[in-house]
Protein backbone atom coordinates (compact mmCIF):
# COMPACT_ATOMS: atom_id res chain seq x y z
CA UNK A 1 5.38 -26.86 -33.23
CA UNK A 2 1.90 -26.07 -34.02
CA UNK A 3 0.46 -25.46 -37.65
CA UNK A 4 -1.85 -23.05 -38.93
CA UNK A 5 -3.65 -22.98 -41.91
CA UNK A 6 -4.35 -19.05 -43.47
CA UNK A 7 -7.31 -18.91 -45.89
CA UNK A 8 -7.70 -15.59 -48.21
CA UNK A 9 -11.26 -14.26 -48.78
CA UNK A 10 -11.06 -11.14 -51.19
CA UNK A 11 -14.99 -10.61 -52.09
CA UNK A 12 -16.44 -13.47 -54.14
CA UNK A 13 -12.73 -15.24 -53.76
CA UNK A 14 -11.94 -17.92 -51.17
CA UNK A 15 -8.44 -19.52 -51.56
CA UNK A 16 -8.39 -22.21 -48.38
CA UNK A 17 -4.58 -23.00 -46.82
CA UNK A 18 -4.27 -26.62 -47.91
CA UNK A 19 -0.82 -26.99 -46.97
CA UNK A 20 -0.69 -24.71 -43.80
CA UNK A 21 2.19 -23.76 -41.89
CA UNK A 22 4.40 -24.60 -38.56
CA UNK A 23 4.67 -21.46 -36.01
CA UNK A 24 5.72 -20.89 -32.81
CA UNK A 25 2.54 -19.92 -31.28
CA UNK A 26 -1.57 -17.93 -31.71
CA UNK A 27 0.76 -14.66 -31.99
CA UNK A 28 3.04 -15.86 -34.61
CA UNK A 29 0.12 -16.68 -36.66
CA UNK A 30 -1.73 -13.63 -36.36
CA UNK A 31 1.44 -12.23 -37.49
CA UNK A 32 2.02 -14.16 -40.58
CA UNK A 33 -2.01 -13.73 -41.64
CA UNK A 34 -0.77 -9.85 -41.08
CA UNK A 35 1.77 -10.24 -43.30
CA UNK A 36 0.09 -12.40 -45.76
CA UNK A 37 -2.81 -9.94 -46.12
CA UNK A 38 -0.99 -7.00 -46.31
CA UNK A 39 1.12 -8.71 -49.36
CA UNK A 40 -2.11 -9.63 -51.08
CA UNK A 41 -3.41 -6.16 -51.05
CA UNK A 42 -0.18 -4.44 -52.35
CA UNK A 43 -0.48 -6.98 -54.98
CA UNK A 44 -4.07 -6.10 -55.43
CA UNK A 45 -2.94 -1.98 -55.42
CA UNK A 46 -0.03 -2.65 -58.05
CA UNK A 47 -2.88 -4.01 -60.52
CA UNK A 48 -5.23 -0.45 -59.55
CA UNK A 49 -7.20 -2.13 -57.28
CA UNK A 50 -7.96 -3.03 -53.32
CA UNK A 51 -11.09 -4.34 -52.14
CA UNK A 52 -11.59 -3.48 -48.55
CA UNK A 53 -13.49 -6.31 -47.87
CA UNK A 54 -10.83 -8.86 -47.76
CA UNK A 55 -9.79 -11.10 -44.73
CA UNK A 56 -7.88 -13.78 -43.70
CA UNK A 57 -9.15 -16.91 -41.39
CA UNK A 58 -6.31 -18.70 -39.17
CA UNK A 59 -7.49 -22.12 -38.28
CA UNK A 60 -5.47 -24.37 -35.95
CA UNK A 61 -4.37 -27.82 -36.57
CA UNK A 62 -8.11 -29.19 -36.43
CA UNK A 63 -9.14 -26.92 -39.48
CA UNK A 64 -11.00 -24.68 -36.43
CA UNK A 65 -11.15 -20.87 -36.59
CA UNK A 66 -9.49 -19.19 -33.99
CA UNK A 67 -9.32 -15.83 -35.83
CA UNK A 68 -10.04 -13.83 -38.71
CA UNK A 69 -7.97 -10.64 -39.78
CA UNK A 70 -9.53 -7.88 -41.27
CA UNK A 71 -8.47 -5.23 -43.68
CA UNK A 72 -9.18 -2.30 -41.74
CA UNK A 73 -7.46 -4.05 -38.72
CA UNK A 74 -4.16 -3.89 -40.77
CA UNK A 75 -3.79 -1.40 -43.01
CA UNK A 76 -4.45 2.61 -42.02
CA UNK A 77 -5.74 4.45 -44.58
CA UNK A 78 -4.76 8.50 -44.45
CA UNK A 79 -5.72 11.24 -46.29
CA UNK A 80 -3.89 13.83 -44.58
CA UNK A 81 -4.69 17.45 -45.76
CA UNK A 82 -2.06 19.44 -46.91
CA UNK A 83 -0.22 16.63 -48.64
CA UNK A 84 -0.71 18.55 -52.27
CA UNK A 85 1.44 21.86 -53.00
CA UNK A 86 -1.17 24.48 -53.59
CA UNK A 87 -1.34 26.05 -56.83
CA UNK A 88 0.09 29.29 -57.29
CA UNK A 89 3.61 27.82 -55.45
CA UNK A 90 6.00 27.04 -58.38
């Protein structure tokens, strides 16, 4: 099974994958950098903050970068109007 190694870049932060992990295939990996990102920045939102900048690098079994996943390619930020009860409704 092939491993992947998933390093976290949140601004000035780098935290490199020295363990890495076995998956199934490239798809499985972009899946679990989804997921890893994803649980980084609700961490980041539960402590008031989420910087938008943040990424994760898959690299193969040679320490090569196949991909990097990007905030904005994950998460869908909304700001739907109409989502507040106006004013004079009690």
């Amino acid at each position: 099974m092939p491993h992947y190694y998933l390093n976290l870049c949140s601004g000035a932060e780098f935290v490199e994958d020295e363990e890495g992990v076995e998956l199934g295939d490239y798809a499985a990996a972009c899946a679990k950098a989804i997921e890893s990102l994803r649980g980084c920045m609700a961490s980041d939102l539960l402590d008031g903050h989420v910087n938008t900048a943040t990424f994760v690098e898959i690299e193969d079994e040679q320490h090569e970068i196949i991909e990097t996943v990007f905030f904005e390619e994950v998460v869908k930020v909304r700001n739907e109007p109409g989502a507040r009860r106006p004013a004079n409704e009690g």
